[in-house]
Protein backbone atom coordinates (compact mmCIF):
# COMPACT_ATOMS: atom_id res chain seq x y z
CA UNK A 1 0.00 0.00 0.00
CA UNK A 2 1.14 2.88 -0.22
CA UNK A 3 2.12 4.90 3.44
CA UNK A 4 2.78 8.90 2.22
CA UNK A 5 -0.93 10.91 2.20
CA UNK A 6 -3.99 11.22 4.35
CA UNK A 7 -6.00 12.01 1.34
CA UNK A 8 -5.13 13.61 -1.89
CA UNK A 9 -5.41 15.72 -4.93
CA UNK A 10 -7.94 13.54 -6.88
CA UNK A 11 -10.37 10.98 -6.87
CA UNK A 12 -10.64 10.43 -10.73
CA UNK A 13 -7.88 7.76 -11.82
CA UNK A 14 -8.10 8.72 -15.71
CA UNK A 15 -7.15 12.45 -14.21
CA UNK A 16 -3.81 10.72 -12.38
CA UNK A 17 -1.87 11.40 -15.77
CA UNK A 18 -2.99 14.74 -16.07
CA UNK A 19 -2.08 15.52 -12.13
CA UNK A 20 1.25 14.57 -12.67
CA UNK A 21 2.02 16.35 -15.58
CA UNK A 22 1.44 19.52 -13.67
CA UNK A 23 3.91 18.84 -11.01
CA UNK A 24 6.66 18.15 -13.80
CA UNK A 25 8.21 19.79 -16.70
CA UNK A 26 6.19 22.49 -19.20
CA UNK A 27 6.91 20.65 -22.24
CA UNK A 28 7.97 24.13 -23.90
CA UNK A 29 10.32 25.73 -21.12
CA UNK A 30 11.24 22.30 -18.98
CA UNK A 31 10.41 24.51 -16.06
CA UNK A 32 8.39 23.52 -13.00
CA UNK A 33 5.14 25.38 -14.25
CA UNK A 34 2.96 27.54 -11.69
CA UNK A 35 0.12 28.19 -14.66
CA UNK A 36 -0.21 24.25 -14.73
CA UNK A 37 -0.32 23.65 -10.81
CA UNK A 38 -3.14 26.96 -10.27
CA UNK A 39 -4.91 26.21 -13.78
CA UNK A 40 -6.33 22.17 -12.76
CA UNK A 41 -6.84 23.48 -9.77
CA UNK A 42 -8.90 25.93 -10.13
CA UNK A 43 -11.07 23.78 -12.25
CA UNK A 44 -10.34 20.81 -9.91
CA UNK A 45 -11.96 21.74 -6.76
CA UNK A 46 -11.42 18.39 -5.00
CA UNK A 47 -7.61 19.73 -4.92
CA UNK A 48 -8.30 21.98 -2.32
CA UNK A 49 -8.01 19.58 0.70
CA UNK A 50 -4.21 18.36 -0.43
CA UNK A 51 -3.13 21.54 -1.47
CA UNK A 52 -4.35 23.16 1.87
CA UNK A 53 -2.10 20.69 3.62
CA UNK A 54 0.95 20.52 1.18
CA UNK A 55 0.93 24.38 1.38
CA UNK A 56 0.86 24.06 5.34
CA UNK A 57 3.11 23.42 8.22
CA UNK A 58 2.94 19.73 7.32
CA UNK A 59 3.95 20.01 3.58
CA UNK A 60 8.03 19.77 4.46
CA UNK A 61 8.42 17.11 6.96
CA UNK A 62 11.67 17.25 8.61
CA UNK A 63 12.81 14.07 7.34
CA UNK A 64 11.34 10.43 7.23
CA UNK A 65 11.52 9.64 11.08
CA UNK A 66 9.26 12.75 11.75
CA UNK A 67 6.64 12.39 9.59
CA UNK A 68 3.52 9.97 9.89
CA UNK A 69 2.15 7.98 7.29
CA UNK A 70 -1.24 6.98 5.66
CA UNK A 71 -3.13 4.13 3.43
CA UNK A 72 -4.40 7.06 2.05
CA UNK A 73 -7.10 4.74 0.72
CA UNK A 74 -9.97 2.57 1.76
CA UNK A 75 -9.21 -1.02 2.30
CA UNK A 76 -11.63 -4.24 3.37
CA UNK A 77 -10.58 -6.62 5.91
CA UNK A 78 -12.29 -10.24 5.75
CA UNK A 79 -12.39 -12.44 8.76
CA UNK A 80 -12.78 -15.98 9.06
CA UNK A 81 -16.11 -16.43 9.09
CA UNK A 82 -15.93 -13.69 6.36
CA UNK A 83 -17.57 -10.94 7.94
CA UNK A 84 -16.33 -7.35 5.98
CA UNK A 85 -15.60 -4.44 7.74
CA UNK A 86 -13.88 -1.40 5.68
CA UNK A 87 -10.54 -0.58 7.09
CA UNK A 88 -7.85 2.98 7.01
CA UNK A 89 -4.29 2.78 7.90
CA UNK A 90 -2.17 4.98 9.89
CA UNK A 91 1.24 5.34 10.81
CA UNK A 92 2.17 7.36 14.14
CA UNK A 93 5.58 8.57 14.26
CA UNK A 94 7.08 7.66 17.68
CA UNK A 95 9.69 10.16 17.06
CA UNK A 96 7.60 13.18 16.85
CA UNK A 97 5.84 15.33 14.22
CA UNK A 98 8.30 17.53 12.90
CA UNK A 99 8.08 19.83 9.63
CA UNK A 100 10.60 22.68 7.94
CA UNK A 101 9.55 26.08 6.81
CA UNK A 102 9.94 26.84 3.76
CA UNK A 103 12.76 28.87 4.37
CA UNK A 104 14.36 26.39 6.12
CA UNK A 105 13.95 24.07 2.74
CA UNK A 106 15.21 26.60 1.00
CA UNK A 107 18.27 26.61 2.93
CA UNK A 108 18.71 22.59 3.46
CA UNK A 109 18.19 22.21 -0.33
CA UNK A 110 21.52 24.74 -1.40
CA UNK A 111 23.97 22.77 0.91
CA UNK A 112 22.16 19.04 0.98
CA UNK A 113 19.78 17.07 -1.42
CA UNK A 114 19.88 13.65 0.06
CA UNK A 115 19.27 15.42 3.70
CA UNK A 116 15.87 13.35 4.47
CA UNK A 117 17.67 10.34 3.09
CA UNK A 118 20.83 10.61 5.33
CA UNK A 119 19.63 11.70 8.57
CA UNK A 120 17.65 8.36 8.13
CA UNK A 121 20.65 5.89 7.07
CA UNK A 122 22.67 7.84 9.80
CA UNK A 123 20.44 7.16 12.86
CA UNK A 124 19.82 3.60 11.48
CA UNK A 125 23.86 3.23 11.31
CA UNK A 126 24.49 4.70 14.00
CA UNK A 127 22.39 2.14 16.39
CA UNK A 128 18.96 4.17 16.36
CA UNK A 129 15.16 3.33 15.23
CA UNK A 130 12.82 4.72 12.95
CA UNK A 131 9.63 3.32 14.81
CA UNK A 132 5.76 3.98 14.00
CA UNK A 133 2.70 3.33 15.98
CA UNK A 134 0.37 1.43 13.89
CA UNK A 135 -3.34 2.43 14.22
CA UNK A 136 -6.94 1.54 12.14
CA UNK A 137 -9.89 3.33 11.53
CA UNK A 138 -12.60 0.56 11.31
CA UNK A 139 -15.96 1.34 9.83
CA UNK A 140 -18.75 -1.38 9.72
CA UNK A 141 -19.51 -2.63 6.54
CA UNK A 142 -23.12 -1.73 5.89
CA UNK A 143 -22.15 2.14 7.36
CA UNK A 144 -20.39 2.80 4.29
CA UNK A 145 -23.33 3.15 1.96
CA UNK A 146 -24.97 5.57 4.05
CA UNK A 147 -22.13 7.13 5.67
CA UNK A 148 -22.26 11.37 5.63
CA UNK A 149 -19.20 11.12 3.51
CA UNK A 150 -18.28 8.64 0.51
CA UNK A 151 -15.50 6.77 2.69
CA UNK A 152 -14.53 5.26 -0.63
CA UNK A 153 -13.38 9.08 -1.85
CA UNK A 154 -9.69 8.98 -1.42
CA UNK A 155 -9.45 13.02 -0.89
CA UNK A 156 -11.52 12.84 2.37
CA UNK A 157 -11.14 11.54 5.56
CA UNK A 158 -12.70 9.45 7.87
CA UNK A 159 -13.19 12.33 10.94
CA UNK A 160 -11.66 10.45 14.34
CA UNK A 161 -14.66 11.46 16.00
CA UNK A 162 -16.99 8.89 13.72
CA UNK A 163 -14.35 6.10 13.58
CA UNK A 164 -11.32 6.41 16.23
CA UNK A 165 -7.98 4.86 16.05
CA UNK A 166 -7.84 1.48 17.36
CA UNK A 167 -3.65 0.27 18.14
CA UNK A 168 -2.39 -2.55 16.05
CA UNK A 169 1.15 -2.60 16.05
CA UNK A 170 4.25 -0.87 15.31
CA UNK A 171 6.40 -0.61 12.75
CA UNK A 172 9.96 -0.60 12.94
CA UNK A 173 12.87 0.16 10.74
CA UNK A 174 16.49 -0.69 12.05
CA UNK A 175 18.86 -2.39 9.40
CA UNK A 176 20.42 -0.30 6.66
CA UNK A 177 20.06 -2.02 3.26
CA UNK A 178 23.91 -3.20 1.77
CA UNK A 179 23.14 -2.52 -1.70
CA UNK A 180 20.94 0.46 -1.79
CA UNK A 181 20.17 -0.31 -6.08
CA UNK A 182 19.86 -3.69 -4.92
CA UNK A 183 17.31 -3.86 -1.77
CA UNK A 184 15.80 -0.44 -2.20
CA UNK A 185 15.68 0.98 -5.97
CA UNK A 186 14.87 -2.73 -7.33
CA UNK A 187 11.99 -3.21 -4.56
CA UNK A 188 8.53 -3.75 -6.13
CA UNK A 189 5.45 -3.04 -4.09
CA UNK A 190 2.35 -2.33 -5.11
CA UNK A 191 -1.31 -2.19 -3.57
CA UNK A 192 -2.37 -5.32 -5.47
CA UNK A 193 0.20 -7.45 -3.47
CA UNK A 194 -2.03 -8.49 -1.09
CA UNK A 195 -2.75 -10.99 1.99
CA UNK A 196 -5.75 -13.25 2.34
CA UNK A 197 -8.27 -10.90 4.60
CA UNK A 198 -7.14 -7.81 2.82
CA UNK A 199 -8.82 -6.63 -0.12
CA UNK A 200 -9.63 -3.54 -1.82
CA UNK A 201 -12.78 -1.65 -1.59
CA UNK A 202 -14.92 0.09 -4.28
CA UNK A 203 -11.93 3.60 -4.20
CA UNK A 204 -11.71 4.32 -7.91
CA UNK A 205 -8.04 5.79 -7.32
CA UNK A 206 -7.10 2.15 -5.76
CA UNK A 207 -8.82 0.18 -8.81
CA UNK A 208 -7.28 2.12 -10.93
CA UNK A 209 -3.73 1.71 -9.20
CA UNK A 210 -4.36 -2.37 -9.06
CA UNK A 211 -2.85 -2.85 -12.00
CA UNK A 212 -0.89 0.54 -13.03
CA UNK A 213 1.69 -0.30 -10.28
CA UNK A 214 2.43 -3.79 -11.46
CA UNK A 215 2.36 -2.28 -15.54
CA UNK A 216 4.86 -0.10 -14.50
CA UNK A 217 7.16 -2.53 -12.43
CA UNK A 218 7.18 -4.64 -15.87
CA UNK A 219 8.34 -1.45 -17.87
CA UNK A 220 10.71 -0.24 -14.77
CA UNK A 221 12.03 -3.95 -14.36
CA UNK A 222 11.05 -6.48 -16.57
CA UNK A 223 8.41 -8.77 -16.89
CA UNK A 224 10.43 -11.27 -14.36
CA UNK A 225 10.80 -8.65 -11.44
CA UNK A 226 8.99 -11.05 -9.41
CA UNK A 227 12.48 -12.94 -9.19
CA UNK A 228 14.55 -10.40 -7.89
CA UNK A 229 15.26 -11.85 -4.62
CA UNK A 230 14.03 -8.19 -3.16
CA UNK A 231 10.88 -8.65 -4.89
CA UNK A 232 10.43 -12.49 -4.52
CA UNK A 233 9.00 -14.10 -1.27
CA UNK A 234 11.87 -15.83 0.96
CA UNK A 235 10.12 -19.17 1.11
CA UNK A 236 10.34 -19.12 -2.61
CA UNK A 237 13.53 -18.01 -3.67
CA UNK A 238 15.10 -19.82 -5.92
CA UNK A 239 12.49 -21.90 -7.02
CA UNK A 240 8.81 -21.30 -8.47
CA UNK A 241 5.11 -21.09 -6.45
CA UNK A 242 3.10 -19.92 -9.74
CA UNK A 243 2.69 -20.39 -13.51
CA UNK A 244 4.32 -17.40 -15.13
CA UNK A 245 7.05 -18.63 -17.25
CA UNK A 246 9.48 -17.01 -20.29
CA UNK A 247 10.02 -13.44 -21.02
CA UNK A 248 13.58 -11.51 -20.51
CA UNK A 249 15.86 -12.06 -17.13
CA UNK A 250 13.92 -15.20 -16.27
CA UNK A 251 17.07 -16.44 -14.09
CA UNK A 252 15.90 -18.71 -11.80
CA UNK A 253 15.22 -22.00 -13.41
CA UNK A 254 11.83 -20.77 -15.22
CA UNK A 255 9.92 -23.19 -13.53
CA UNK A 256 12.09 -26.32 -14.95
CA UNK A 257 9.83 -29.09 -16.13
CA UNK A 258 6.67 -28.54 -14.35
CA UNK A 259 3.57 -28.14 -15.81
CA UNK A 260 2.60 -23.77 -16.38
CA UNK A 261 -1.42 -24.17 -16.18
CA UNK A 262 -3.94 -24.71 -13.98
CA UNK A 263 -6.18 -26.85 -13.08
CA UNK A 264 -3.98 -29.95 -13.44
CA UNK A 265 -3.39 -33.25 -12.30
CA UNK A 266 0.12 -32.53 -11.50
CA UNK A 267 1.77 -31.45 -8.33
CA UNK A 268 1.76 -27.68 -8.74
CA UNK A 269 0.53 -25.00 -6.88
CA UNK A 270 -3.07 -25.04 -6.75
CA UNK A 271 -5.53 -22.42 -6.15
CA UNK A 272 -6.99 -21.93 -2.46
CA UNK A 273 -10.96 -21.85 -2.43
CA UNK A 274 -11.05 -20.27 1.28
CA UNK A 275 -9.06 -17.59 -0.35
CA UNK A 276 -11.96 -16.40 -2.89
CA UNK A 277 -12.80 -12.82 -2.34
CA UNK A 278 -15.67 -11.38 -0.44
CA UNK A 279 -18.28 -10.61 -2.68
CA UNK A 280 -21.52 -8.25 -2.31
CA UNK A 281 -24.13 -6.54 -3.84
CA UNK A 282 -23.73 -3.35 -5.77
CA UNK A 283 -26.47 -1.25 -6.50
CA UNK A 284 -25.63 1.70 -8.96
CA UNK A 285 -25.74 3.60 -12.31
CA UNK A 286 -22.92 2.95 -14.48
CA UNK A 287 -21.02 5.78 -16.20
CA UNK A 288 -18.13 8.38 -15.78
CA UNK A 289 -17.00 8.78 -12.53
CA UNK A 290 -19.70 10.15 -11.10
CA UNK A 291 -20.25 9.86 -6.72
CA UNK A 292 -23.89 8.92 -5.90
CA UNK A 293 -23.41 10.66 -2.66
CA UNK A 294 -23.33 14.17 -1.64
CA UNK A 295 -19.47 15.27 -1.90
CA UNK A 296 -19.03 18.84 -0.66
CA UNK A 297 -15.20 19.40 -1.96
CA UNK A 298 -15.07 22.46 0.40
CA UNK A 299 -16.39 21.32 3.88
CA UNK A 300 -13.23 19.07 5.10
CA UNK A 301 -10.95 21.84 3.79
CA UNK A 302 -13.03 24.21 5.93
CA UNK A 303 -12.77 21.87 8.88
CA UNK A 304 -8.54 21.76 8.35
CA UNK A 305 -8.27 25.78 8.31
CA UNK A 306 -10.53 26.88 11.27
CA UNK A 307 -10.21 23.94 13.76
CA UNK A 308 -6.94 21.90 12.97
CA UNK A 309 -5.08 25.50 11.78
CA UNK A 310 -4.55 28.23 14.54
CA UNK A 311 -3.69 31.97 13.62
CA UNK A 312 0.44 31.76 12.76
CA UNK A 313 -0.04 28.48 10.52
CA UNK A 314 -3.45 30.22 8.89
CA UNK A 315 -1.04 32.86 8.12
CA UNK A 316 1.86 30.53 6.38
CA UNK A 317 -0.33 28.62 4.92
CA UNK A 318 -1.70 32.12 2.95
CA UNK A 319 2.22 33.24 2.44
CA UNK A 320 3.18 29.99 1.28
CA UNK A 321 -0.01 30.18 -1.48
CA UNK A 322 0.29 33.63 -2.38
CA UNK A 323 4.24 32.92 -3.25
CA UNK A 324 3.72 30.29 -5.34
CA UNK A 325 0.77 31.72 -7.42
CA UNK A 326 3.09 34.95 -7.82
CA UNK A 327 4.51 32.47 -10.57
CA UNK A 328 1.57 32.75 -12.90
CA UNK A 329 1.80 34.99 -16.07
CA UNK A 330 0.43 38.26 -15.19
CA UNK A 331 -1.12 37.50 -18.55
CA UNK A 332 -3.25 34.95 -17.03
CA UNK A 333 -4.77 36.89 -14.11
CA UNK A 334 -8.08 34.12 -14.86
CA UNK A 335 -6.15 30.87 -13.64
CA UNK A 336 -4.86 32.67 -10.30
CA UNK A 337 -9.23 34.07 -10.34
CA UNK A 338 -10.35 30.73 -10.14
CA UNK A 339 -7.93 28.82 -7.92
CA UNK A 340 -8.48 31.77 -5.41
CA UNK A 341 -12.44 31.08 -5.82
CA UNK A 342 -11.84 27.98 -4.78
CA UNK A 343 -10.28 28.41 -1.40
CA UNK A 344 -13.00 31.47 -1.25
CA UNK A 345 -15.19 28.98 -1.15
CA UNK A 346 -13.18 27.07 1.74
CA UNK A 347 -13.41 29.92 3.52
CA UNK A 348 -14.11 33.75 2.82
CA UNK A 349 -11.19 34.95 5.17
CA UNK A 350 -8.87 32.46 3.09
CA UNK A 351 -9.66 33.21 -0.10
CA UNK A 352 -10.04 37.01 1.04
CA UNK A 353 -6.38 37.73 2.25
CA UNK A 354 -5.01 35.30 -0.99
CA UNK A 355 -6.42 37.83 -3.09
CA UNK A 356 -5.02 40.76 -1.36
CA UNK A 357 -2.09 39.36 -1.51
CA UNK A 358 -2.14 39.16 -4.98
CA UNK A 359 -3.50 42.42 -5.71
CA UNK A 360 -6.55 40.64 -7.43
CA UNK A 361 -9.99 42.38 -7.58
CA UNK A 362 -12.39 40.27 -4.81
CA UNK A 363 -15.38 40.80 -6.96
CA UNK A 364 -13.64 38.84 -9.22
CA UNK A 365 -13.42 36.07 -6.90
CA UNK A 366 -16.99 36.04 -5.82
CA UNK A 367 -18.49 36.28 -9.15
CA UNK A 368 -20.22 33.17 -9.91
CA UNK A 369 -19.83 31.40 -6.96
């Protein structure tokens, strides 16, 4: 799974391509590109959660061991007598939550690009921990489908005060790797790799990354990646537990003589009934992503700036916004309009003060709201 966001930018897994290409390269200037970031976002108002909490205190963290960690998405867990209940991940950082200002960044970035990744392999070397206490939000099954929120929307949360955290473990990192290309860069996961009594749930950002992650550890690795040893479970390394056979860098045998289908009458590994998945009715209209729910985009963003954000991080988080949008073309006063209407609608003291930061017009921002 992956263990970085408590919700993000979109819910929409066709718009994942276009997300990304606003974070990267304009494909005229290779610059980062502020018109991209401001223009989907303006016209993506689900962004405003993510970006309200990138653009926050807890957008830097001050390296790995300081930061928690999230499923981001909505899983199901399946008990034995195969009861569902819909399940969130969190990661508590047991060394405290600590975040740098931008400034700060600014300063750690001249002198130090790998600092996040050595002040990790340091205290690890060194005889330290990098420990996380391991927490669920657990939400009845039968809850979800009439729950005040679609749980299955990956850029809201599950408020603690509906579903609280309930201890499961810890997590706990204390071995450097020996061969950081070999252990690290070659590692494989993806949300797909999964465990009997963990399966996904209806999230159209998880379908969608089901089988994107393991398309793009074929392209990354090779269609055999599954035999790196990193990749390949250590009961089964160097020999075979499924049918897959041939393609480039198959290095381990390729299965030798045995049979590569199944059913069969041979002794091969077979597939595990008890292990189905958990199946239940859907009710719905089929068609382009569309939520059958009420989704305000604007009242969990609301909810971060006037109860989780107090008056000095209200006013970074407005710097840190105003700063970046400075980077629009003046010729394109419209893009900065409509990304500022959206945090308007947030909040009218947010989107207020962005504006007058930027010297833009507010009736500009409140027309056709």
């Amino acid at each position: 799974m992956e263990i970085i966001l408590l919700f993000f930018f979109i819910r929409d897994p066709s718009k994942f391509p276009d997300f990304i290409h606003t974070q990267k390269r304009d494909p005229k200037s290779n610059c980062g590109s502020p018109n991209a970031v401001w223009d989907f976002m303006g016209l993506s108002p689900e962004t405003c959660h993510q970006y309200m909490y990138l653009f926050g205190d807890r957008g830097i963290p001050d390296g790995y061991r300081h930061m928690n960690g999230y499923s981001s998405h909505t899983w199901k867990w399946v008990n034995n007598e195969g009861k569902a209940t819909w399940v969130k991940f969190h990661f508590k950082t047991e060394a405290g939550i600590k975040n740098l200002t931008v400034e700060q960044a600014s300063k750690i970035q001249q002198s130090d690009l790998d600092y996040a990744t050595r002040d990790l392999h340091d205290h690890i070397e060194n005889g330290g921990t990098a420990a996380w206490r391991v927490y669920v939000q657990l939400m009845p099954f039968e809850e979800a489908f009439n729950y005040r929120f679609n749980p299955f929307d990956i850029t809201k949360v599950w408020p603690h005060s509906d579903y609280p955290l309930v201890e499961l473990g810890r997590m706990v990192l204390d071995t450097n790797p020996e061969n950081y290309f070999a252990e690290i860069e070659q590692a494989a996961f993806s949300p797909s790799h999964l465990v009997p009594g963990i399966e996904p749930s209806p999230d159209k950002m998880l379908q969608g990354r089901l089988f994107s992650y393991p398309d793009t550890h074929r392209h990354r690795l090779g269609v055999n990646y599954q035999h790196i040893p990193v990749n390949c479970p250590y009961r089964t390394r160097g020999g075979v537990s499924n049918y897959h056979r041939d393609g480039l860098m198959s290095v381990n045998g390729n299965g030798g003589s045995g049979v590569n289908y199944e059913p069969n009458s041979f002794n091969g590994p077979r597939e595990n009934p008890e292990h189905k998945e958990h199946s239940y009715e859907i009710k719905a209209n089929f068609g382009r992503f569309r939520y059958n729910h009420p989704n305000d985009d604007f009242i969990q963003p609301r909810w971060l700036y006037e109860k989780v954000f107090d008056a000095p991080q209200r006013e970074r988080l407005i710097n840190n916004l105003v700063n970046h949008m400075r980077g629009v073309c003046p010729n394109r006063e419209d893009i900065k309009v409509r990304a500022i209407r959206n945090f308007y609608r947030v909040h009218p003291e947010l989107g207020t003060r962005i504006a007058q930061g930027l010297n833009i017009d507010l009736t500009k921002i409140k027309t056709n709201l």
